[in-house]
Each structure stands twice: as C-alpha cells, then as structure tokens.
PDB file of N, CA and C in Angstrom:
ATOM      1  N   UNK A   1     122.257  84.388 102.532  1.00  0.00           N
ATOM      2  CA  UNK A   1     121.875  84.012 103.875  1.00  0.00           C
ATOM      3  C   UNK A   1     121.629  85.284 104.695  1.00  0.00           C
ATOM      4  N   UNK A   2     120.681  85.187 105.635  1.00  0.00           N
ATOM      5  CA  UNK A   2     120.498  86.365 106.584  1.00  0.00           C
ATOM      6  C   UNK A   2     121.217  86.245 108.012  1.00  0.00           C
ATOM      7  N   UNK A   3     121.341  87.622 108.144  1.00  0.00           N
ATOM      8  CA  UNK A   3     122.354  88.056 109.397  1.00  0.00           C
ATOM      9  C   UNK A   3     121.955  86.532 110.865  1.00  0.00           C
ATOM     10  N   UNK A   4     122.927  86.497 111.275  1.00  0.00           N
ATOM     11  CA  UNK A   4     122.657  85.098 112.613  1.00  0.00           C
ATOM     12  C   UNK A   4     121.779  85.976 113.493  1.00  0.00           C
ATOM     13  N   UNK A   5     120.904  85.344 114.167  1.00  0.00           N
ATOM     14  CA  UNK A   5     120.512  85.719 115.259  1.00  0.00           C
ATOM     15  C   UNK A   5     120.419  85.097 116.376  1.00  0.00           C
ATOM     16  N   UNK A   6     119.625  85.503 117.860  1.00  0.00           N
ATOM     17  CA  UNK A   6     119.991  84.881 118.859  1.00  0.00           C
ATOM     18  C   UNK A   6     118.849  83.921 119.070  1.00  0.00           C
ATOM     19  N   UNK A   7     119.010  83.178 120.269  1.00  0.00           N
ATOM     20  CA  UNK A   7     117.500  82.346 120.548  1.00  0.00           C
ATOM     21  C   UNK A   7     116.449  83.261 120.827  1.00  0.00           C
ATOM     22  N   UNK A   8     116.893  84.060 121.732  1.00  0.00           N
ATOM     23  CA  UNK A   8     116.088  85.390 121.992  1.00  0.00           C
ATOM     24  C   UNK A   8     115.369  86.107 121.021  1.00  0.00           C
ATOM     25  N   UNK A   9     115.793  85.999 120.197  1.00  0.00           N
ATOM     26  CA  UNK A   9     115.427  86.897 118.587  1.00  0.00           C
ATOM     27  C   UNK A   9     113.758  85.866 118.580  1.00  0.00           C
ATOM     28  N   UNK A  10     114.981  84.582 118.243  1.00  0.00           N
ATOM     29  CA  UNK A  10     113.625  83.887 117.989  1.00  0.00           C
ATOM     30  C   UNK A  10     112.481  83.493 118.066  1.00  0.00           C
ATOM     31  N   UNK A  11     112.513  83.825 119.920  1.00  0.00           N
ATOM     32  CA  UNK A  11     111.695  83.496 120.813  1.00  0.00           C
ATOM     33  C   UNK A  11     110.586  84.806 120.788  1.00  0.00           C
ATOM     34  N   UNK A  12     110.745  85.669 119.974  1.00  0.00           N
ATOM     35  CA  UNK A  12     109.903  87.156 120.404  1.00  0.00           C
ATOM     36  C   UNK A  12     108.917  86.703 118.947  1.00  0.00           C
ATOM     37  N   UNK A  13     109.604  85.433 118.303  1.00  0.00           N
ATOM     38  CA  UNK A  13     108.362  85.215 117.279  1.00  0.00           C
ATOM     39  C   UNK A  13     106.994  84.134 117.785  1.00  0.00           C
ATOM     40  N   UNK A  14     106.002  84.656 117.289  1.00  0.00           N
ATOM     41  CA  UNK A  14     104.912  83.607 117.727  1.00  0.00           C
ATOM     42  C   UNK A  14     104.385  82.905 116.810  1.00  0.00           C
ATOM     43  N   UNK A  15     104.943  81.515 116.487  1.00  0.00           N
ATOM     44  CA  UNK A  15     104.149  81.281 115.071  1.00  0.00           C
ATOM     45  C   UNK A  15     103.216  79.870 115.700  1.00  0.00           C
ATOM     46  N   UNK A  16     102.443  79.901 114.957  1.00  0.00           N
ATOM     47  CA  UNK A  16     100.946  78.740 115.497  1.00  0.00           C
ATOM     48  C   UNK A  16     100.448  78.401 114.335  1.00  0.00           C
ATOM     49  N   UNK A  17      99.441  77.145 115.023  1.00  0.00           N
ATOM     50  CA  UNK A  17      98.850  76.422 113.627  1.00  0.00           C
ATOM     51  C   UNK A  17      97.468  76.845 113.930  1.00  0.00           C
ATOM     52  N   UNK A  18      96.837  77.349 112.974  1.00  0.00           N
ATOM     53  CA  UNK A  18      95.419  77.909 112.459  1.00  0.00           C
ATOM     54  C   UNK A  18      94.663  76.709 111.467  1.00  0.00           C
ATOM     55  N   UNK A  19      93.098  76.770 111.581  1.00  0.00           N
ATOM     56  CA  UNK A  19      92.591  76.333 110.728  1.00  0.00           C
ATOM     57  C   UNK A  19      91.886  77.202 109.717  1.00  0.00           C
ATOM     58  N   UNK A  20      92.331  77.045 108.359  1.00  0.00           N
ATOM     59  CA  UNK A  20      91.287  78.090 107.750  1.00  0.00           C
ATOM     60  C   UNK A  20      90.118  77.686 107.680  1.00  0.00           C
ATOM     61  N   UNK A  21      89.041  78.923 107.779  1.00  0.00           N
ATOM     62  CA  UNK A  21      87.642  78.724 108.096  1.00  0.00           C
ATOM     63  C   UNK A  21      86.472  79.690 107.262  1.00  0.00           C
ATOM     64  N   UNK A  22      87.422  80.208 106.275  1.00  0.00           N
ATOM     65  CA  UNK A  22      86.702  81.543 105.322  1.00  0.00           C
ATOM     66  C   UNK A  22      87.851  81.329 104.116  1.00  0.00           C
ATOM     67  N   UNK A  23      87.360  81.693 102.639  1.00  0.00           N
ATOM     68  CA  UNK A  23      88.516  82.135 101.400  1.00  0.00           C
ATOM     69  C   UNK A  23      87.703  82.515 100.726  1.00  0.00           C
ATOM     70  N   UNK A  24      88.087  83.743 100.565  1.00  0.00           N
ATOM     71  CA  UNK A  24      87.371  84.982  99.579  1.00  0.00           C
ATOM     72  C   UNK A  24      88.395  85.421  98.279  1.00  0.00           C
ATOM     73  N   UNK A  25      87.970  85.642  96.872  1.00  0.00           N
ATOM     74  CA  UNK A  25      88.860  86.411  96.289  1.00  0.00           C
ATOM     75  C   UNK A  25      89.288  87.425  96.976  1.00  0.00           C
ATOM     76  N   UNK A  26      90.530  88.501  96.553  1.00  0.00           N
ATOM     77  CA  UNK A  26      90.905  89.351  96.842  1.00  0.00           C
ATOM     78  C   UNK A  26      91.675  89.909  95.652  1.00  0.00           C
ATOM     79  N   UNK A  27      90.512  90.837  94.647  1.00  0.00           N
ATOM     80  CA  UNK A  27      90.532  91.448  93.378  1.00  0.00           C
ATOM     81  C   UNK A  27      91.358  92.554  93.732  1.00  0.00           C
ATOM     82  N   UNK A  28      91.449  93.450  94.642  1.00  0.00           N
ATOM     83  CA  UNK A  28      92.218  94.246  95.072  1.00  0.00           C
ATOM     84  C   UNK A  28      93.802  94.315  94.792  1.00  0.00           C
ATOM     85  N   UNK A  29      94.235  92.873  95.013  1.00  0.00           N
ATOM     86  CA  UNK A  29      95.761  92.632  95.153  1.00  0.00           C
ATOM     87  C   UNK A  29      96.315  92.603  94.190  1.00  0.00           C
ATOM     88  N   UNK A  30      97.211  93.317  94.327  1.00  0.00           N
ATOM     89  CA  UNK A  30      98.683  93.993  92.685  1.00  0.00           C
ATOM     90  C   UNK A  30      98.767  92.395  92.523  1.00  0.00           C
ATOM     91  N   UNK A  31      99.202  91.193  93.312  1.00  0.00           N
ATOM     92  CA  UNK A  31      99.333  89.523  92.911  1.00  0.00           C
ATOM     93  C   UNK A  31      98.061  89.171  93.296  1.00  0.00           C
ATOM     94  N   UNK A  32      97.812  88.056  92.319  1.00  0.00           N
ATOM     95  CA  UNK A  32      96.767  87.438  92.391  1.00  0.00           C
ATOM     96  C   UNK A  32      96.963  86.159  94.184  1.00  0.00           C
ATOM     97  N   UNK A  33      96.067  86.686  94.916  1.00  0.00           N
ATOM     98  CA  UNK A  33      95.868  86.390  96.884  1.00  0.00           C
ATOM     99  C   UNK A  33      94.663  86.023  96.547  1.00  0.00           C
ATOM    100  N   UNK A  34      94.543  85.472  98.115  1.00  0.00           N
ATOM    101  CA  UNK A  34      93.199  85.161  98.819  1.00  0.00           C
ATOM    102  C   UNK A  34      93.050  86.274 100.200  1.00  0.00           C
ATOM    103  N   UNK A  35      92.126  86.396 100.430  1.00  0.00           N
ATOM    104  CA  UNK A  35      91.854  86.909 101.707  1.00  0.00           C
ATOM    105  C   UNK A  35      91.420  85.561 102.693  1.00  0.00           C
ATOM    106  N   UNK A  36      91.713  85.705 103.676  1.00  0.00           N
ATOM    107  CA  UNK A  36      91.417  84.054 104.378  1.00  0.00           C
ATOM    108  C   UNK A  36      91.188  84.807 106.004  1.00  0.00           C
ATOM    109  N   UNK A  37      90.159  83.900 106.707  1.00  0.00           N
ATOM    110  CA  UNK A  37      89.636  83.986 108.066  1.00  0.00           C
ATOM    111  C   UNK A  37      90.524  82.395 108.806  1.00  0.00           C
ATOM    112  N   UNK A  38      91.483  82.812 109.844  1.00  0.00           N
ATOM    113  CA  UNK A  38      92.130  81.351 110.708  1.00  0.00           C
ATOM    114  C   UNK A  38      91.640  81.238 111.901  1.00  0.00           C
ATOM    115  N   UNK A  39      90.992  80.271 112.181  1.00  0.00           N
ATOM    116  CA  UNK A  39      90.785  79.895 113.593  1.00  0.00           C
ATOM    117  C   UNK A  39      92.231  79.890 114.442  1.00  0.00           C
ATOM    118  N   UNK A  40      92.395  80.750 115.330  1.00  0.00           N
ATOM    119  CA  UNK A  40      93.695  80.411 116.285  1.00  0.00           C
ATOM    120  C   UNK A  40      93.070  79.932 117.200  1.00  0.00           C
ATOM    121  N   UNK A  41      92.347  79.361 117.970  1.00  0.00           N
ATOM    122  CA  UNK A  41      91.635  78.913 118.931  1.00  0.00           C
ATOM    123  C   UNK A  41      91.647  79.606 120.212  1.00  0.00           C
ATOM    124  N   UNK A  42      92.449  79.956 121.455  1.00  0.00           N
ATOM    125  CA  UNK A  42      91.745  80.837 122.157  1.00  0.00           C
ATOM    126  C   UNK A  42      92.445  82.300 121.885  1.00  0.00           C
ATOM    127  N   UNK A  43      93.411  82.362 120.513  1.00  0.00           N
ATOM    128  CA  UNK A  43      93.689  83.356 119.970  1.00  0.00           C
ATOM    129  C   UNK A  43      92.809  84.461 119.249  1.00  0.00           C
ATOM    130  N   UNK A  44      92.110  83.300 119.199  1.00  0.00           N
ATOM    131  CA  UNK A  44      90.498  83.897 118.010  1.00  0.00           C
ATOM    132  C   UNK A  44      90.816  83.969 116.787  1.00  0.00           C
ATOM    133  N   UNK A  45      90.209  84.315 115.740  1.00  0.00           N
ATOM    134  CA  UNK A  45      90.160  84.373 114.389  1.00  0.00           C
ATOM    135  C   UNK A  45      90.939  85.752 114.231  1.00  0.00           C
ATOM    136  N   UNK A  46      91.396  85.290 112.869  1.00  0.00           N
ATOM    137  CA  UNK A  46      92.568  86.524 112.324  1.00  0.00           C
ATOM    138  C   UNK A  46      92.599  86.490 111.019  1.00  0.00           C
ATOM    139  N   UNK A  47      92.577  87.438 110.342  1.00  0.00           N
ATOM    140  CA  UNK A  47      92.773  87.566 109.044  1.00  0.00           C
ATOM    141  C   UNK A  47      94.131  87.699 108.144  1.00  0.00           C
ATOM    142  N   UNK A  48      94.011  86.789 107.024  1.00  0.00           N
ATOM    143  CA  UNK A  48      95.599  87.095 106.333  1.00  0.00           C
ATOM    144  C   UNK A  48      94.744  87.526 104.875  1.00  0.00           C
ATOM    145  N   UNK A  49      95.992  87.868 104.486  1.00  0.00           N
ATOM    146  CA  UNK A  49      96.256  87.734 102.668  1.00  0.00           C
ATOM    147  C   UNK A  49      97.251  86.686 102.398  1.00  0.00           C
ATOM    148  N   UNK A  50      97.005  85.864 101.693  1.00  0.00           N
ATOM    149  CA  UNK A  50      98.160  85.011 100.723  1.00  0.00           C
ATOM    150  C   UNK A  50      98.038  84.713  99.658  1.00  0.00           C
ATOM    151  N   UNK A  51      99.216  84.623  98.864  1.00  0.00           N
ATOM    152  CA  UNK A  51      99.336  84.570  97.394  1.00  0.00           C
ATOM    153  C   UNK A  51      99.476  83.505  97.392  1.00  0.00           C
ATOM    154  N   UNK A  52      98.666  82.689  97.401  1.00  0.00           N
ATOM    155  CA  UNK A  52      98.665  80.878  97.149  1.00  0.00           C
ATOM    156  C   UNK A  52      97.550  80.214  96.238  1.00  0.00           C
ATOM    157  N   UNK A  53      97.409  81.350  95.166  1.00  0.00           N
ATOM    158  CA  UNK A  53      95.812  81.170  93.929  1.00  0.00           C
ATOM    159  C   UNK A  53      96.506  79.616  93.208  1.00  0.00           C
ATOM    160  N   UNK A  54      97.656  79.919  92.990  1.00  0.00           N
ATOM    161  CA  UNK A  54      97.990  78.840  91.830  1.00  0.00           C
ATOM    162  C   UNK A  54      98.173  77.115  92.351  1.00  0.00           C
ATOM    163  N   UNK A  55      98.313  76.975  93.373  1.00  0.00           N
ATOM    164  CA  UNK A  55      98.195  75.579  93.937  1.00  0.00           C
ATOM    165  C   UNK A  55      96.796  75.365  94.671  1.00  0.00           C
ATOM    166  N   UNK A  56      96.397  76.373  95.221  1.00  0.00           N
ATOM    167  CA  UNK A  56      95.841  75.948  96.080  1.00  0.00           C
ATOM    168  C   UNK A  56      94.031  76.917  95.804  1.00  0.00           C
ATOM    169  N   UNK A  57      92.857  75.750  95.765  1.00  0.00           N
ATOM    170  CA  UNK A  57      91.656  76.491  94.988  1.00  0.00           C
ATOM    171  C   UNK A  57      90.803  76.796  96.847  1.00  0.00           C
ATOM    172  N   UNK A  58      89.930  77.894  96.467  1.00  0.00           N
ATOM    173  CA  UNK A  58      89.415  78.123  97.624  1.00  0.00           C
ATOM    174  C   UNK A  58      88.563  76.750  98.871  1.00  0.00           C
ATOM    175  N   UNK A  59      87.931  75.803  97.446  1.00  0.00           N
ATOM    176  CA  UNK A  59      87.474  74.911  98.181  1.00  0.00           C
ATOM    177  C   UNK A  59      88.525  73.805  98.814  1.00  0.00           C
ATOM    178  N   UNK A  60      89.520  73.953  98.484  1.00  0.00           N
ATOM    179  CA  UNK A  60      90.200  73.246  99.175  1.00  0.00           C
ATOM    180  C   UNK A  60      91.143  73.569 100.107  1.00  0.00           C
ATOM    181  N   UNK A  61      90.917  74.799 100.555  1.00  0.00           N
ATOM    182  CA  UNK A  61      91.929  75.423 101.357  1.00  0.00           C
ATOM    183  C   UNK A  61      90.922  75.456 102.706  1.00  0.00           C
ATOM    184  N   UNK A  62      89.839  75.563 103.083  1.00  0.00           N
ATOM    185  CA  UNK A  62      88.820  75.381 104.073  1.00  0.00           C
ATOM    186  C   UNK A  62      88.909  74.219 104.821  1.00  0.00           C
ATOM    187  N   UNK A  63      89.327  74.609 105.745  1.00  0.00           N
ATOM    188  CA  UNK A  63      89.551  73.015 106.461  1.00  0.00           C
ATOM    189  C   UNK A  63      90.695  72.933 107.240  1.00  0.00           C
ATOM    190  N   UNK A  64      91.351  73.220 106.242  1.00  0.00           N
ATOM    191  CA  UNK A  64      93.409  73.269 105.685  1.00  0.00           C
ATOM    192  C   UNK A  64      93.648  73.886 107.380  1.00  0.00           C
ATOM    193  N   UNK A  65      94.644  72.696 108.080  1.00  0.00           N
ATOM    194  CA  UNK A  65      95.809  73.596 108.575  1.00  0.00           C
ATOM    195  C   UNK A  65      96.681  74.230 107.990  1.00  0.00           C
ATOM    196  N   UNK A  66      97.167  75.447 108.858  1.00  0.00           N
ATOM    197  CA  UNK A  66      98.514  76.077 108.515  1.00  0.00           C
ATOM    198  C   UNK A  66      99.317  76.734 109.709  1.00  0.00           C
ATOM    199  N   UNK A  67     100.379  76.866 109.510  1.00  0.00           N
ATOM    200  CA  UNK A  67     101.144  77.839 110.222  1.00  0.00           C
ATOM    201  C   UNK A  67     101.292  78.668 109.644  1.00  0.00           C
ATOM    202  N   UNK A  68     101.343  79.850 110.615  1.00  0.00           N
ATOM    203  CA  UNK A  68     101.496  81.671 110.912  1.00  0.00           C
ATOM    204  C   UNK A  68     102.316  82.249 111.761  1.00  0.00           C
ATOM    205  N   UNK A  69     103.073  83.466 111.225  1.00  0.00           N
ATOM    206  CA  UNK A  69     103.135  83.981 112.621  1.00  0.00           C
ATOM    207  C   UNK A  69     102.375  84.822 112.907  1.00  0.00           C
ATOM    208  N   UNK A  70     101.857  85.506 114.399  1.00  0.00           N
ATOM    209  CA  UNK A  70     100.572  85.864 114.489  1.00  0.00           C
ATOM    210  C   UNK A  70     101.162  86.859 115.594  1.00  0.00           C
ATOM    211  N   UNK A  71     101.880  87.499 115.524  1.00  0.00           N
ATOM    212  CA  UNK A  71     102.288  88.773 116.538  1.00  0.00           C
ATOM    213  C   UNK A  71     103.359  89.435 115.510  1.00  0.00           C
ATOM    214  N   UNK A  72     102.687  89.799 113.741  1.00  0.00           N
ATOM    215  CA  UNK A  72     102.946  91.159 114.020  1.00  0.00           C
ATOM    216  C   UNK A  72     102.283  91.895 113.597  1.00  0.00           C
ATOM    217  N   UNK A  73     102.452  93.143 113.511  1.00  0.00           N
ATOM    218  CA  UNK A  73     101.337  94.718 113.837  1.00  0.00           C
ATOM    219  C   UNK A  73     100.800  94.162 112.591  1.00  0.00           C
ATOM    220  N   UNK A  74      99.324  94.141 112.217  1.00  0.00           N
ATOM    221  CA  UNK A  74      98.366  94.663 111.156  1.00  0.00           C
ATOM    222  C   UNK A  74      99.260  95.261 110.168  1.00  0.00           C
ATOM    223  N   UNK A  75      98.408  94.486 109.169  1.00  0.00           N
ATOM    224  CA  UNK A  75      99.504  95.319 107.958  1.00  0.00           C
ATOM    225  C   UNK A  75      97.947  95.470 106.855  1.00  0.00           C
ATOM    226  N   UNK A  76      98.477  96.741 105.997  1.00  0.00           N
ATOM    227  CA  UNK A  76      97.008  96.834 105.114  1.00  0.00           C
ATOM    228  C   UNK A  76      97.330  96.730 103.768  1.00  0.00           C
ATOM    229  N   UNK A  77      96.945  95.674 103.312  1.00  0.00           N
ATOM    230  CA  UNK A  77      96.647  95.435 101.648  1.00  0.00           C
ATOM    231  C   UNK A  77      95.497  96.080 101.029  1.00  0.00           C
ATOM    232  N   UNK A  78      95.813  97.442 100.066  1.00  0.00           N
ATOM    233  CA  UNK A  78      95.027  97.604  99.372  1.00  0.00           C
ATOM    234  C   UNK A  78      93.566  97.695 101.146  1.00  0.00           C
ATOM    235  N   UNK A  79      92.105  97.132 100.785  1.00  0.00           N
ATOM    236  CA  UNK A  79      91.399  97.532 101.544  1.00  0.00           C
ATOM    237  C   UNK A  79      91.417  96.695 102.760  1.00  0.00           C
ATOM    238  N   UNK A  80      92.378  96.319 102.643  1.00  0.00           N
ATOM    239  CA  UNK A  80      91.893  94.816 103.810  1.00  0.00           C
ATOM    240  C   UNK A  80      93.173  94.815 104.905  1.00  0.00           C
ATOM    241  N   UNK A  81      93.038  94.057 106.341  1.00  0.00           N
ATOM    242  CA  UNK A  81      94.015  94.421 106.730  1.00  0.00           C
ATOM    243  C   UNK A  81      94.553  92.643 107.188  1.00  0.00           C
ATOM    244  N   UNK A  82      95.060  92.618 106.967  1.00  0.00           N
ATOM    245  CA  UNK A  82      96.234  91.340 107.440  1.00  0.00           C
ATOM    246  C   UNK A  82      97.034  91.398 108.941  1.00  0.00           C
ATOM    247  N   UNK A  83      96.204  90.203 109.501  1.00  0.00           N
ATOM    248  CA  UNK A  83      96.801  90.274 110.715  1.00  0.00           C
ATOM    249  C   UNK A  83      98.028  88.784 111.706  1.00  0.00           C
ATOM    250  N   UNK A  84      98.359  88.480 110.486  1.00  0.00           N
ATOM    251  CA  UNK A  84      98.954  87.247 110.610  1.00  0.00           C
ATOM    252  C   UNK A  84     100.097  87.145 109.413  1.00  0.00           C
ATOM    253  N   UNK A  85     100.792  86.050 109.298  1.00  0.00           N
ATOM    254  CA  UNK A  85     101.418  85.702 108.078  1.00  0.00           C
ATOM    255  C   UNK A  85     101.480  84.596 107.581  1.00  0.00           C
ATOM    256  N   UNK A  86     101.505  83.771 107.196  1.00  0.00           N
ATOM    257  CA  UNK A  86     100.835  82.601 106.720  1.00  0.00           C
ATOM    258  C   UNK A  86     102.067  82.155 105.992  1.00  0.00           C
ATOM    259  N   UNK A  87     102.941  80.871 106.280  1.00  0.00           N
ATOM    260  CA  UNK A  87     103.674  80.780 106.200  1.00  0.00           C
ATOM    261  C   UNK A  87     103.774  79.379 104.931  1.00  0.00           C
ATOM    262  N   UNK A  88     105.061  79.786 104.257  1.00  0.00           N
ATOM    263  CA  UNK A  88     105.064  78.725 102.769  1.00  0.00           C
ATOM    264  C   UNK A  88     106.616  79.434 102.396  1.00  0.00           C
ATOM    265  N   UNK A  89     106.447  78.503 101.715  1.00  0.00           N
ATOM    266  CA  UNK A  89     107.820  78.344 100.645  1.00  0.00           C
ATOM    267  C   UNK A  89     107.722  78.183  99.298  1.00  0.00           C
ATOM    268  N   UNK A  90     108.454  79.081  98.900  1.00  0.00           N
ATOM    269  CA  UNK A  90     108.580  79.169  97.254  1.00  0.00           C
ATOM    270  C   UNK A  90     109.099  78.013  96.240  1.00  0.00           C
ATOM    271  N   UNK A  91     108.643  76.986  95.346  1.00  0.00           N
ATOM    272  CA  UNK A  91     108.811  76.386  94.836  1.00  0.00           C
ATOM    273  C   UNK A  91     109.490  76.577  93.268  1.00  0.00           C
ATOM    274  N   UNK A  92     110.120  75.436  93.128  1.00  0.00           N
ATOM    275  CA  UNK A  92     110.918  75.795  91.420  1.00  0.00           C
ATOM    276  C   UNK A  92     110.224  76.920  90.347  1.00  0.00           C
ATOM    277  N   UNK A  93     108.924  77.057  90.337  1.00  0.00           N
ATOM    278  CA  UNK A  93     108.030  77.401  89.803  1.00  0.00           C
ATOM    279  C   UNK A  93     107.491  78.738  90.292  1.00  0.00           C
ATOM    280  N   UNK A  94     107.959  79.398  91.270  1.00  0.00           N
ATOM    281  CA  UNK A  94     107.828  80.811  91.647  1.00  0.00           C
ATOM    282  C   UNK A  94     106.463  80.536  92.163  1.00  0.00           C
ATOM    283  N   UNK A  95     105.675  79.339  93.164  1.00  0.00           N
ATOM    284  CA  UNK A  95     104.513  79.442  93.264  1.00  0.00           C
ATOM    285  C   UNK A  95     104.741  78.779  94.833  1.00  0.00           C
ATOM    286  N   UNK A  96     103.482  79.554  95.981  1.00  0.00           N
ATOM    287  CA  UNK A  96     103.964  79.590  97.101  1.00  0.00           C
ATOM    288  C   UNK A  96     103.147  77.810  97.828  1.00  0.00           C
ATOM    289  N   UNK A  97     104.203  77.281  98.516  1.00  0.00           N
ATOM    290  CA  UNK A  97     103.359  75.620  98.911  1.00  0.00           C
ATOM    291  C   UNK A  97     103.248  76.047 100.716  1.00  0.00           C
ATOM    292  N   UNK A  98     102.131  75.467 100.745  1.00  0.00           N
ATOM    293  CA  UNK A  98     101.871  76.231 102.308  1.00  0.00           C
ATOM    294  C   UNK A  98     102.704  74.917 103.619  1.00  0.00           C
ATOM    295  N   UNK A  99     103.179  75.671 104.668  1.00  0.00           N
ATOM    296  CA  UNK A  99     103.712  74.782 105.610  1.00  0.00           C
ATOM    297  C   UNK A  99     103.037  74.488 106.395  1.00  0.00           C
ATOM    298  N   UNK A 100     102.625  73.139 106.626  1.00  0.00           N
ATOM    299  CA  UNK A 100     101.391  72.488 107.883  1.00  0.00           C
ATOM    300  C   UNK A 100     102.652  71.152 108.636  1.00  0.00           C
ATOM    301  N   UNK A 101     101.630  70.969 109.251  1.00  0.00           N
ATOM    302  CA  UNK A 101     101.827  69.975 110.370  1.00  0.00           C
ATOM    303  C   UNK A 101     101.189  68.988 108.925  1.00  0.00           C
ATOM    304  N   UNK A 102     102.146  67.303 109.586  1.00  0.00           N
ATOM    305  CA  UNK A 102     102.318  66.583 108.719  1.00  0.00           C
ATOM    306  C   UNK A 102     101.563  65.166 108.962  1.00  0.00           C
ATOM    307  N   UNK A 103     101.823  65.070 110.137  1.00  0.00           N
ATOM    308  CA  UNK A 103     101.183  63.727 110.944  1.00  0.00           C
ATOM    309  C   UNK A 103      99.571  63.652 111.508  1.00  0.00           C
ATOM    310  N   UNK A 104      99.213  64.755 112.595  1.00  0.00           N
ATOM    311  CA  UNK A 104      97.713  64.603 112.753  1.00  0.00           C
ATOM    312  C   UNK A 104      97.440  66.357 112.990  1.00  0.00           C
ATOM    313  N   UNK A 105      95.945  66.161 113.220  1.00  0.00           N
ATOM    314  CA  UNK A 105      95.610  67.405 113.373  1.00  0.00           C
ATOM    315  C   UNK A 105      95.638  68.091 114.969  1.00  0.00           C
ATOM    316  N   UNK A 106      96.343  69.352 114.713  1.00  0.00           N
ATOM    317  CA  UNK A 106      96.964  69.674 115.738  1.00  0.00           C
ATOM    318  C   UNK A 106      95.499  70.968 116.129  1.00  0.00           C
ATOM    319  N   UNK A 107      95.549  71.259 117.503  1.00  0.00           N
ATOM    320  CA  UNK A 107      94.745  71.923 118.067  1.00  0.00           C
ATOM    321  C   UNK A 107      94.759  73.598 117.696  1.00  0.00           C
ATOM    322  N   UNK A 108      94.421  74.131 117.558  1.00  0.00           N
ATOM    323  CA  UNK A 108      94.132  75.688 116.568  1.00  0.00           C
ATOM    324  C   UNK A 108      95.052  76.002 118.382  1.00  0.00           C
ATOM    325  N   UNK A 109      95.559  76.933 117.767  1.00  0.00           N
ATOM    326  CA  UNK A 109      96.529  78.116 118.494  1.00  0.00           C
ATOM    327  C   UNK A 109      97.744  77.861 119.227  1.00  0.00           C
ATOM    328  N   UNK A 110      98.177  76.401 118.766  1.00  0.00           N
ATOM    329  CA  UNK A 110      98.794  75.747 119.340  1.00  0.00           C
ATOM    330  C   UNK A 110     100.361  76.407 118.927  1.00  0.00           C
ATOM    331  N   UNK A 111     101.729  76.486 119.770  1.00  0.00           N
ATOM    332  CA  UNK A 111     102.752  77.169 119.194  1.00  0.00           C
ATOM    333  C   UNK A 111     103.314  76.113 118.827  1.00  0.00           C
ATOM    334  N   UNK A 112     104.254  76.752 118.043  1.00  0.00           N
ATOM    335  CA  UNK A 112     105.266  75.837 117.270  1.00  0.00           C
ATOM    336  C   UNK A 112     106.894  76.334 117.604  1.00  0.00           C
ATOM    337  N   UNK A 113     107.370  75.363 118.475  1.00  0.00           N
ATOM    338  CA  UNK A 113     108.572  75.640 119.084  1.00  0.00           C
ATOM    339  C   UNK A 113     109.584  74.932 118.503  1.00  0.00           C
TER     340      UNK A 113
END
C-alpha cells in the first residue's frame, strides 16, 4: 500500500475524460504502446503513450472514452512526448484494461471528482 495522503494531495490532481481521436503505432517503445491524440474539450487535444496493444486494436480505440490525468509536466518517450496519463489497471494477465465512464457519454474535459 502507498503512504496516506491528504484531500489536498488529491485535489492538486486533475484527472478528466478524453475522447480518443488519433492511434498510431509507436515502434519506438522498449513495450509494445500506442501513441494516441485525446480530445479534452476546452482543454484541447493532448497526446499520450499507452501500453494497451494487447486488448485493445487501434480501430477500436477511436471513439473510446477514457480517463487521464492531464496536469503533469510532458514526459518524453523515446521521440514523442506524452502529455497526459491515461489511466487503466493491470489485469491477471499483466495486460493494461482502460478506465472509462460506464453509463453514458460524458462531455470531453469534464473532471472527475
């Protein structure tokens, strides 16, 4: 388990639901990723990397809500830079299942409190 933290802690995170709207290989990556374009809506578009090849095929990830968190610094993979995090959970199978909204489709940049 990780150290407790406060509400405050929590609150300095920004995580939102994006629509993906781009999925490109990304041959570059030591794990087999995608490079992906998210609509945050008046956040604007942002770029991630995620390692989600094995469940999830490019044509079906277009469309796809997800949640992110989306405030922290740029990070650079190999040539590309990642500006979000794209959020999932690791399954029995060491393979990552992405976390969305469950019921309807929620508005791009919307937070998740």
């Amino acid at each position: 388990m990780k150290p407790e933290i406060t509400f405050e802690d929590f609150q300095k995170v920004d995580i939102r639901i994006g629509t993906i709207i781009e999925v490109n290989d990304f041959p570059k990556a030591r794990i087999p990723a995608y490079q992906l374009k998210i609509d945050f809506g008046t956040l604007g578009i942002k770029n991630s990397s995620a390692q989600i090849t094995h469940l999830y095929s490019k044509e079906n990830l277009i469309g796809k809500q997800i949640t992110a968190v989306v405030n922290f610094k740029k990070k650079q993979i190999a040539n590309f830079f990642s500006e979000c995090l794209v959020l999932g959970i690791y399954n029995s199978k060491n393979e990552v299942v992405l976390l969305q909204a469950d019921k309807t489709e929620i508005k791009n940049g919307e937070q998740v409190s």
